[in-house]
PDB file of N, CA and C in Angstrom:
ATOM      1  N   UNK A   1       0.844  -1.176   0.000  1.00  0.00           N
ATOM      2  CA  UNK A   1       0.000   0.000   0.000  1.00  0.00           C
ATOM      3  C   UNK A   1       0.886   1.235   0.000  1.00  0.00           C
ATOM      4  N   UNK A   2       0.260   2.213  -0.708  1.00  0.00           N
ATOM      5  CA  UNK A   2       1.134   3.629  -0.897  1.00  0.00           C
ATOM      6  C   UNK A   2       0.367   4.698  -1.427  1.00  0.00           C
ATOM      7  N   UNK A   3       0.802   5.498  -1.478  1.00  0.00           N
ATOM      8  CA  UNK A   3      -0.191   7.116  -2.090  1.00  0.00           C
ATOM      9  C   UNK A   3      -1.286   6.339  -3.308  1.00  0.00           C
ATOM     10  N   UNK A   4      -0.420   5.459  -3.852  1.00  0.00           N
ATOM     11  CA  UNK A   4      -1.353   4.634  -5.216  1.00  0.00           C
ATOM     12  C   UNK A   4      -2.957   4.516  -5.286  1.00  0.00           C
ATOM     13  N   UNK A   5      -2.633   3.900  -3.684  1.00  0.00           N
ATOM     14  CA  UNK A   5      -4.069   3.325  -3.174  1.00  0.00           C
ATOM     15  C   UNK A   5      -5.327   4.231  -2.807  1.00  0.00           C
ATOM     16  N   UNK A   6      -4.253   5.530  -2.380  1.00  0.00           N
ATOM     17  CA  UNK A   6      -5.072   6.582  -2.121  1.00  0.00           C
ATOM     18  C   UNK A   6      -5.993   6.926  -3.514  1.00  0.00           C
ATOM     19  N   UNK A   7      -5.242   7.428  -4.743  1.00  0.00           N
ATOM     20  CA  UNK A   7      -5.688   7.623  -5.982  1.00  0.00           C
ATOM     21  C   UNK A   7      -6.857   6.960  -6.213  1.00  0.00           C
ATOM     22  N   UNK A   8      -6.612   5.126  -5.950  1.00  0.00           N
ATOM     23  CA  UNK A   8      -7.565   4.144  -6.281  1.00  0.00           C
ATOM     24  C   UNK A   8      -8.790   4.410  -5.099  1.00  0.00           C
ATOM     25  N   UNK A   9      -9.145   4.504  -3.662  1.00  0.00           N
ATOM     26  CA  UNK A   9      -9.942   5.053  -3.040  1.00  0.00           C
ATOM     27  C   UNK A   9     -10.382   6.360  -3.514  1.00  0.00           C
ATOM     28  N   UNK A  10      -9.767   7.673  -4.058  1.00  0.00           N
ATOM     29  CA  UNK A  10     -10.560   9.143  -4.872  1.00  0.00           C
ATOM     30  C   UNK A  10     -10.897   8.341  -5.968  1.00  0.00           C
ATOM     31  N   UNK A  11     -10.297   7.604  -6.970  1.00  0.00           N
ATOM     32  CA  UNK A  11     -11.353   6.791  -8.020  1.00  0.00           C
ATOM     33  C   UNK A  11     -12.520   6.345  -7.426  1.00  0.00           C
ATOM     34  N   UNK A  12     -13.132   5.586  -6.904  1.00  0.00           N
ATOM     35  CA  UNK A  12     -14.085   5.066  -5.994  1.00  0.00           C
ATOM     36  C   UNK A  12     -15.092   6.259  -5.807  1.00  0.00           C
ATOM     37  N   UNK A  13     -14.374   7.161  -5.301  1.00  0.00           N
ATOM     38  CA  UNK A  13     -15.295   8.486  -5.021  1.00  0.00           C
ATOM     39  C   UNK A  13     -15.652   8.955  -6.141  1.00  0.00           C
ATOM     40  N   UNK A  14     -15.108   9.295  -6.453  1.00  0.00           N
ATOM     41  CA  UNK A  14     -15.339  10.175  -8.333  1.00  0.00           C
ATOM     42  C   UNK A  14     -16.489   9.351  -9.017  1.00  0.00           C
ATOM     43  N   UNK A  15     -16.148   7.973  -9.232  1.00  0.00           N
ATOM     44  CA  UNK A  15     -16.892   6.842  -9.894  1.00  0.00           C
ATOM     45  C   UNK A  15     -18.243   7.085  -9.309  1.00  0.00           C
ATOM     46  N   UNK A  16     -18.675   7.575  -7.824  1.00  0.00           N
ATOM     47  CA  UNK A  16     -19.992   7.240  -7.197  1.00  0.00           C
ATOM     48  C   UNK A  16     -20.300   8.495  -7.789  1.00  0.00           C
ATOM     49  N   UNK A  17     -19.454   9.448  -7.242  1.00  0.00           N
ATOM     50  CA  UNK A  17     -20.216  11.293  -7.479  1.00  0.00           C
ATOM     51  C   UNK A  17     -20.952  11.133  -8.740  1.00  0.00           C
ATOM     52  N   UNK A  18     -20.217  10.614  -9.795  1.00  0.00           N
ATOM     53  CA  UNK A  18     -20.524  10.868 -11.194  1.00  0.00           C
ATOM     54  C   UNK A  18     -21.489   9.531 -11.723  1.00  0.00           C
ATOM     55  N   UNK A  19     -21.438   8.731 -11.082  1.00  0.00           N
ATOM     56  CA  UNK A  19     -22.534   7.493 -11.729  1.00  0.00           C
ATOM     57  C   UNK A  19     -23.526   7.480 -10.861  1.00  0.00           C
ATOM     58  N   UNK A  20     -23.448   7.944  -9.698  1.00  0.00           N
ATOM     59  CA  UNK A  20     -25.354   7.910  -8.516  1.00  0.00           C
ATOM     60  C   UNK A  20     -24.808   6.445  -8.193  1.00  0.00           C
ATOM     61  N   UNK A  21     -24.135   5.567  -8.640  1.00  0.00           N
ATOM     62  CA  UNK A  21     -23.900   4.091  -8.170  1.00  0.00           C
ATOM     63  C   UNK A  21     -22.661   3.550  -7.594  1.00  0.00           C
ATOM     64  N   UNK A  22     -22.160   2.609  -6.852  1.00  0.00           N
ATOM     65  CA  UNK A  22     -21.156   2.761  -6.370  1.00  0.00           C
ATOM     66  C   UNK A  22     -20.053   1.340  -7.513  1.00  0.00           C
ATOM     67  N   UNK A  23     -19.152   1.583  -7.587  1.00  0.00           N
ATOM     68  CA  UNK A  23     -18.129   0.908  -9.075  1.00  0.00           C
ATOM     69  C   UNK A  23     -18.185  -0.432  -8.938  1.00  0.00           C
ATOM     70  N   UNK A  24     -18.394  -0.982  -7.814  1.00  0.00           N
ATOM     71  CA  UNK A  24     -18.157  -2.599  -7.068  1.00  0.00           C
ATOM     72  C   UNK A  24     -18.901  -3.059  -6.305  1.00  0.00           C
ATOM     73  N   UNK A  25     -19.985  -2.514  -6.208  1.00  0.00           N
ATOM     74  CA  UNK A  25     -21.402  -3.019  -5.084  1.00  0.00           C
ATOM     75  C   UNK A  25     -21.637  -4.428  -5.499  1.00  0.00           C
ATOM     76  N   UNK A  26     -21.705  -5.063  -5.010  1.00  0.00           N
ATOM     77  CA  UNK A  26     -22.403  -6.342  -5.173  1.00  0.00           C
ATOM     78  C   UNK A  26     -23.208  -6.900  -4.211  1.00  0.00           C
ATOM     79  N   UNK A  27     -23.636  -8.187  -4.227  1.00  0.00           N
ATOM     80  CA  UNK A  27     -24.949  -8.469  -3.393  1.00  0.00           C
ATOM     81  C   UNK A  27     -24.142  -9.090  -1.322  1.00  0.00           C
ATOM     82  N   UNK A  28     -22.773  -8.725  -1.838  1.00  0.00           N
ATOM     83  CA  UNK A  28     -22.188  -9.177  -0.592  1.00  0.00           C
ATOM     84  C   UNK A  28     -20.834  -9.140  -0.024  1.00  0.00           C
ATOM     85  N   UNK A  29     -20.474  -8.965   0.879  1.00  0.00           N
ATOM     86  CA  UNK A  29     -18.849  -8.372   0.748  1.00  0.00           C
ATOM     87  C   UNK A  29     -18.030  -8.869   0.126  1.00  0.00           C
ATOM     88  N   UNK A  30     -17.976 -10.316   0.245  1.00  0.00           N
ATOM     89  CA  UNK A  30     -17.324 -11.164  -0.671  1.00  0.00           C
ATOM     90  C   UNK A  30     -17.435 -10.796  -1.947  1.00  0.00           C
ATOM     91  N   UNK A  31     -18.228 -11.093  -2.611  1.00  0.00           N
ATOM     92  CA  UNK A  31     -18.068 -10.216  -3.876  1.00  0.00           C
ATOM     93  C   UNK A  31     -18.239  -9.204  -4.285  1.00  0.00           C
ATOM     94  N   UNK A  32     -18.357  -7.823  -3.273  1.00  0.00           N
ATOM     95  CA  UNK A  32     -17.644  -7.028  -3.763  1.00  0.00           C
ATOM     96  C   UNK A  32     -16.362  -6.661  -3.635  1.00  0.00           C
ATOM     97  N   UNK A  33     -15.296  -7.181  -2.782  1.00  0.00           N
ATOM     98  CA  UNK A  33     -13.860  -7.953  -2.564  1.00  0.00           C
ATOM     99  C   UNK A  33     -13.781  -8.392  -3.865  1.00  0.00           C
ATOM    100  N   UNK A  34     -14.111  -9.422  -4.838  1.00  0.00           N
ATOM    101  CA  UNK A  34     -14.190 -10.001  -5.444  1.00  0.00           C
ATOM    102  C   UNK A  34     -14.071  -8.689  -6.768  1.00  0.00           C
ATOM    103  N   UNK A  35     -14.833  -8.348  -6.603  1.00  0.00           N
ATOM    104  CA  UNK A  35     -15.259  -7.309  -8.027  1.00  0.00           C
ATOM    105  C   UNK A  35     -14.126  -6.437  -7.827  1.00  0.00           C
ATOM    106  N   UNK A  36     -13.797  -6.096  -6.635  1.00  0.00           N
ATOM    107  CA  UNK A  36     -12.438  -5.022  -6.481  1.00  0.00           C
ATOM    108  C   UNK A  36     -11.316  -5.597  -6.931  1.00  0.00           C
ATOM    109  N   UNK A  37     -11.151  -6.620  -6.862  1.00  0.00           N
ATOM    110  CA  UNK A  37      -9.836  -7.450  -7.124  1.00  0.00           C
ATOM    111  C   UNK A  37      -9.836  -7.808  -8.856  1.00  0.00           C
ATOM    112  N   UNK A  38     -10.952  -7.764  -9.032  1.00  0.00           N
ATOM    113  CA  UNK A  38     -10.999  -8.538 -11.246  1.00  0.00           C
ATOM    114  C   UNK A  38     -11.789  -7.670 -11.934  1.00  0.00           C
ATOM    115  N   UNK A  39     -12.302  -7.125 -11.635  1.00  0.00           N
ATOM    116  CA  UNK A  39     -13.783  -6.678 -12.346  1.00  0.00           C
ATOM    117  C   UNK A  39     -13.470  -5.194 -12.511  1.00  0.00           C
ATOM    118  N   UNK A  40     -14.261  -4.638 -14.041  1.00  0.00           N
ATOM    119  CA  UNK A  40     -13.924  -3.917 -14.194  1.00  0.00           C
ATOM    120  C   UNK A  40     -15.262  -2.642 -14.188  1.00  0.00           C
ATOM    121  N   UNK A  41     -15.481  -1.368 -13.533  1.00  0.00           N
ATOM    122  CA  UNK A  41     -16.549  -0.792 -13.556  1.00  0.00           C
ATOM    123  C   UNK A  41     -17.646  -0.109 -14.521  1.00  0.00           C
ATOM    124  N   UNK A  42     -18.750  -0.656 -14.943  1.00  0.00           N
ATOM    125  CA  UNK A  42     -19.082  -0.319 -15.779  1.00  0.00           C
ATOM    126  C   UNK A  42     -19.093   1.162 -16.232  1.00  0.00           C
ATOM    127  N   UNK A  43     -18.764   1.912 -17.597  1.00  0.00           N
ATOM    128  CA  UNK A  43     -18.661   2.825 -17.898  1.00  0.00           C
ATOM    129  C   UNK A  43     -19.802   4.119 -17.487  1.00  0.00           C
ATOM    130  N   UNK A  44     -18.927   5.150 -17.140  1.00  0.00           N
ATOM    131  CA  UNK A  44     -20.040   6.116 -16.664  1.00  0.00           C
ATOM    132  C   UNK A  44     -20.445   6.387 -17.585  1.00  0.00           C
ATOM    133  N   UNK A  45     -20.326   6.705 -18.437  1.00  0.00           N
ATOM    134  CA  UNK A  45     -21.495   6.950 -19.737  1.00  0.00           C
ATOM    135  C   UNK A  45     -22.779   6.452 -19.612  1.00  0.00           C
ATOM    136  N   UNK A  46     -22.514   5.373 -19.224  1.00  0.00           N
ATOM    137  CA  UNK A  46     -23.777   3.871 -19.586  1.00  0.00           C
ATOM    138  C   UNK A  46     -24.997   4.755 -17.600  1.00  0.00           C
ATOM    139  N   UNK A  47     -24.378   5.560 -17.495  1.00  0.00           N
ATOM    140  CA  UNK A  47     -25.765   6.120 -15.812  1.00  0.00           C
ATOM    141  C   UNK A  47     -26.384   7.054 -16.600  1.00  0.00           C
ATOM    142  N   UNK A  48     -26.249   7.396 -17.624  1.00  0.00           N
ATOM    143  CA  UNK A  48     -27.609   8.282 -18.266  1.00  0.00           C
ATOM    144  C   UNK A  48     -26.919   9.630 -18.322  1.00  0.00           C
ATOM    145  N   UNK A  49     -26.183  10.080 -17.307  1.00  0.00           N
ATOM    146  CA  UNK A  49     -26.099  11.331 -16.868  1.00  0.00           C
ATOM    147  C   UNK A  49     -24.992  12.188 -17.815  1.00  0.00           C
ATOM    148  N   UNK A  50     -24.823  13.154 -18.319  1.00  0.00           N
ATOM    149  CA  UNK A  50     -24.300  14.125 -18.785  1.00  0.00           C
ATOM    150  C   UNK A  50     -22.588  14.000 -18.558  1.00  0.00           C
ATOM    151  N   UNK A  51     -21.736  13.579 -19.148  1.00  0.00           N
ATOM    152  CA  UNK A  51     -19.909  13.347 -18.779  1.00  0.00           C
ATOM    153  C   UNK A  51     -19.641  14.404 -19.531  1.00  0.00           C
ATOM    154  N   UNK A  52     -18.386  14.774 -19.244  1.00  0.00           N
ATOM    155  CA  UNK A  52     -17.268  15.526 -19.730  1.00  0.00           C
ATOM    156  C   UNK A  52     -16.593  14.640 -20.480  1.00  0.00           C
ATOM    157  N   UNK A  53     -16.459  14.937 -21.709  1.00  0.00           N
ATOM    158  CA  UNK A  53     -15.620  14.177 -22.703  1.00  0.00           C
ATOM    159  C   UNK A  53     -14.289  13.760 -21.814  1.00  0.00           C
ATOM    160  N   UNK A  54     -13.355  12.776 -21.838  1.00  0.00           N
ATOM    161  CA  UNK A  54     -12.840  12.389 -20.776  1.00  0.00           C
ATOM    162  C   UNK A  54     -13.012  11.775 -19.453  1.00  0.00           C
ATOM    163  N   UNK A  55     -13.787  12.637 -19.254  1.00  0.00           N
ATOM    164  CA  UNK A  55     -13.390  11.928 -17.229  1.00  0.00           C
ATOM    165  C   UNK A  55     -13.850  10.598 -17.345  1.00  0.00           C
ATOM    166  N   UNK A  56     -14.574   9.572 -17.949  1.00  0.00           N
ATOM    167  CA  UNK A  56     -14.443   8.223 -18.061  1.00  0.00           C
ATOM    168  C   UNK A  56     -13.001   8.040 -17.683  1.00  0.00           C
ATOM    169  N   UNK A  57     -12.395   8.459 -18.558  1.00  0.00           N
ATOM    170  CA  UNK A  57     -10.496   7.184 -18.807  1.00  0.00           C
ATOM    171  C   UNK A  57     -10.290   7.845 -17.814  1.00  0.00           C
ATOM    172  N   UNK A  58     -10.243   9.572 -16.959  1.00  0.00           N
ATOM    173  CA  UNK A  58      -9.397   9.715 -15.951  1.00  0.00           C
ATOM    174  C   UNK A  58      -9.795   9.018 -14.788  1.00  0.00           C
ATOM    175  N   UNK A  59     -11.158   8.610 -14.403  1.00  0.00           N
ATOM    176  CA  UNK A  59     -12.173   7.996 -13.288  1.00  0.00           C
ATOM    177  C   UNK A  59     -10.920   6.388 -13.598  1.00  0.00           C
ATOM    178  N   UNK A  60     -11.021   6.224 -14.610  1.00  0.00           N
ATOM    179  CA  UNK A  60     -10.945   4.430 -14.693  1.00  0.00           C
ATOM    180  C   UNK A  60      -9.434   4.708 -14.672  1.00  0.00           C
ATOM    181  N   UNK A  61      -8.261   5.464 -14.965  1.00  0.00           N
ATOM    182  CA  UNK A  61      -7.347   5.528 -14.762  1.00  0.00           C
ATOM    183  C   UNK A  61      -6.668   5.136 -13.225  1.00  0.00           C
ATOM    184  N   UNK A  62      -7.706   6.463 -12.343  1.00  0.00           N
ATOM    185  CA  UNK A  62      -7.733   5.730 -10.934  1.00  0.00           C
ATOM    186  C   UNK A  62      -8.279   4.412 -10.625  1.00  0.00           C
ATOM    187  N   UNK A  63      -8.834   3.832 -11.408  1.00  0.00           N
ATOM    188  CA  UNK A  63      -9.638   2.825 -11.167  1.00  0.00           C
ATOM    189  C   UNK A  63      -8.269   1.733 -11.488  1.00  0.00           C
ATOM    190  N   UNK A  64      -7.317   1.314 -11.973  1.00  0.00           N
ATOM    191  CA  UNK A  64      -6.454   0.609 -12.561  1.00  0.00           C
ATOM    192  C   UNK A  64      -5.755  -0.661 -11.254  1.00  0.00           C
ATOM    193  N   UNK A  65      -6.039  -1.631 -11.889  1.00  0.00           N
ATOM    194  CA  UNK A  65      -5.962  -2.596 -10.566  1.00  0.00           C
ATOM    195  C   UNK A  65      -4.651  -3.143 -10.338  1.00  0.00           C
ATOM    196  N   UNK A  66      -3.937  -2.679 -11.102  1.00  0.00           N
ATOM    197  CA  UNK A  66      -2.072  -2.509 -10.594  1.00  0.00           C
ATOM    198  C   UNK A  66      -1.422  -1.124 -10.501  1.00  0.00           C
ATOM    199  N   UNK A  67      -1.220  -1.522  -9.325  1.00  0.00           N
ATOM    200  CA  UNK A  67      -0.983   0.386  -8.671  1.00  0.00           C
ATOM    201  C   UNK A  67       0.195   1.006  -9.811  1.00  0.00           C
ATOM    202  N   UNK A  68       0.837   0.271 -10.375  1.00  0.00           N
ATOM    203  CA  UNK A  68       2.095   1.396 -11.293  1.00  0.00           C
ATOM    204  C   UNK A  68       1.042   1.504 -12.705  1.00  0.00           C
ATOM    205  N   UNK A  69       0.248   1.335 -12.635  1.00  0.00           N
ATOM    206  CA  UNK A  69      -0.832   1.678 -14.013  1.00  0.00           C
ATOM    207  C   UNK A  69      -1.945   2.544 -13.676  1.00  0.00           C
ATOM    208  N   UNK A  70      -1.724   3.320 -12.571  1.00  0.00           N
ATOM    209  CA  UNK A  70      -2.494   4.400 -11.877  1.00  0.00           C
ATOM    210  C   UNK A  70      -1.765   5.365 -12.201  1.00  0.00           C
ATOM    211  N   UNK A  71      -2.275   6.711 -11.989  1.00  0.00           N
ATOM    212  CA  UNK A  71      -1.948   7.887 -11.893  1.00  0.00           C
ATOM    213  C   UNK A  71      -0.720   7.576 -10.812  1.00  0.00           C
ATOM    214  N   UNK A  72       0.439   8.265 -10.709  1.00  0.00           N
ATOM    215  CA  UNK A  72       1.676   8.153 -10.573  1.00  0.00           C
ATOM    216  C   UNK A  72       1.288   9.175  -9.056  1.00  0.00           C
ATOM    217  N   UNK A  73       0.911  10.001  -8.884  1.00  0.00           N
ATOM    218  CA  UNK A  73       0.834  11.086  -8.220  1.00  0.00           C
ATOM    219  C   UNK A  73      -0.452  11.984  -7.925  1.00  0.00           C
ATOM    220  N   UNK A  74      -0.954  12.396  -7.087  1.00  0.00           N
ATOM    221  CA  UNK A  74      -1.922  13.335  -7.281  1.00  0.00           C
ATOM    222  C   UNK A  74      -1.968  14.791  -8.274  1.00  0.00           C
ATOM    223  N   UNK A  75      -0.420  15.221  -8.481  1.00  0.00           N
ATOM    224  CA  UNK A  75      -0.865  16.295  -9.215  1.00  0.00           C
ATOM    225  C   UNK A  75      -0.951  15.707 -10.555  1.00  0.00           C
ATOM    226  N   UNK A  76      -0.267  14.347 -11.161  1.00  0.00           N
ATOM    227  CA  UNK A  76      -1.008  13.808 -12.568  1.00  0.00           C
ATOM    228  C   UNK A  76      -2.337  13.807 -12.859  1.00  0.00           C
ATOM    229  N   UNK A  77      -2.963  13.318 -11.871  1.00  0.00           N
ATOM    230  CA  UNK A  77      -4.457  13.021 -11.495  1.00  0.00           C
ATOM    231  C   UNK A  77      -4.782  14.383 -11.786  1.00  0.00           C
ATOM    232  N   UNK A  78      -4.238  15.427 -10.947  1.00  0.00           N
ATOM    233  CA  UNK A  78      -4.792  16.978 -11.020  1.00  0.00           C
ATOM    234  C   UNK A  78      -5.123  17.517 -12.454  1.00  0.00           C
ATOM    235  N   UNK A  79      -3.287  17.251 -13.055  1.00  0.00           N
ATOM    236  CA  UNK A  79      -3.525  17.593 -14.486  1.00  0.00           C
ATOM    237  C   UNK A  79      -4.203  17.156 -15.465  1.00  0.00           C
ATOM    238  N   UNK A  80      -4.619  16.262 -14.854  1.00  0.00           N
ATOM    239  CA  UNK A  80      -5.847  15.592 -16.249  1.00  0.00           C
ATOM    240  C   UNK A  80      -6.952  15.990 -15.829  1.00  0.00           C
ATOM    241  N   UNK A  81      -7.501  16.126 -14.745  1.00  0.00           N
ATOM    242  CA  UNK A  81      -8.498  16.597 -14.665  1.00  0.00           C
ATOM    243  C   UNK A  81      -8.602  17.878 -14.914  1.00  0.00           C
ATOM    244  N   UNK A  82      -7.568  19.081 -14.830  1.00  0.00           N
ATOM    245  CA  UNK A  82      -7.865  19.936 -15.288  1.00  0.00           C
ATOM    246  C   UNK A  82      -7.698  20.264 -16.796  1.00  0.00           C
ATOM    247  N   UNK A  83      -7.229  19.134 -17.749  1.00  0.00           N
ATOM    248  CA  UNK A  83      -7.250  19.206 -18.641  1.00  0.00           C
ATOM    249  C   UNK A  83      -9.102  18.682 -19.261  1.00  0.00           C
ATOM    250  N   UNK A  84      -8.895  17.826 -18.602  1.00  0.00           N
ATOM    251  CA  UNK A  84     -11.116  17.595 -18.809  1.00  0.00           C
ATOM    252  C   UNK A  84     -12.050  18.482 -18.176  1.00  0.00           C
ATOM    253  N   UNK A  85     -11.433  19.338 -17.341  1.00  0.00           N
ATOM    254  CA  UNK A  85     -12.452  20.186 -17.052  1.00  0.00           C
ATOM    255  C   UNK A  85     -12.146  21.404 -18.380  1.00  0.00           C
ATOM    256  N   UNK A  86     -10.675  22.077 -18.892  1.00  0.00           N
ATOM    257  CA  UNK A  86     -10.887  22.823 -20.039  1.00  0.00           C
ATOM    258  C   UNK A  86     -11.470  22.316 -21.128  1.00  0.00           C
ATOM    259  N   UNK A  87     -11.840  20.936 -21.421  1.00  0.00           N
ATOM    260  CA  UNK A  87     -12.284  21.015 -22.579  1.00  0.00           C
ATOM    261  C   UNK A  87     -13.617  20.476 -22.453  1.00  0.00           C
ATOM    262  N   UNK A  88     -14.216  20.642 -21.511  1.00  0.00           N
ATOM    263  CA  UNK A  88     -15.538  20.400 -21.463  1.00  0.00           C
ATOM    264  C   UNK A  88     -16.155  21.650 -21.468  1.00  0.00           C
TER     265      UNK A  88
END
């Protein structure tokens, strides 16, 4: 565990703010353990609601289930998001 994980917990958040649903709910802890560990979250696009071109890949970026295939840092994370917030 390391800052990585942190990224992957603000993914989690981001994923709920922006889908009304949570990325890995399932009918039981076990599998949602399960879904955290393999599974991949269905696309925010697919909640109906209005996206910013982008923030899908930056949401699922944090979302990446080997920590060196995450955002490296919070201000990477920063800069992409403020790059999806200018072009939205």
């Amino acid at each position: 565990m390391d800052h990585r994980t942190d990224i992957f917990s603000l993914g989690t958040i981001l994923y709920e703010m922006f889908a009304g649903r949570r990325a890995f709910q399932r009918s039981s802890a076990v599998e949602t353990l399960n879904a955290i560990l393999k599974e991949e979250p269905a696309d925010l696009s697919d909640s109906g609601r209005p996206m910013p071109p982008g923030l899908d890949r930056v949401v699922r970026h944090c979302l990446e289930k080997r920590p060196e295939e995450r955002f490296q840092s919070a201000r990477d994370l920063l800069f992409d998001l403020e790059t999806v917030s200018a072009s939205a």
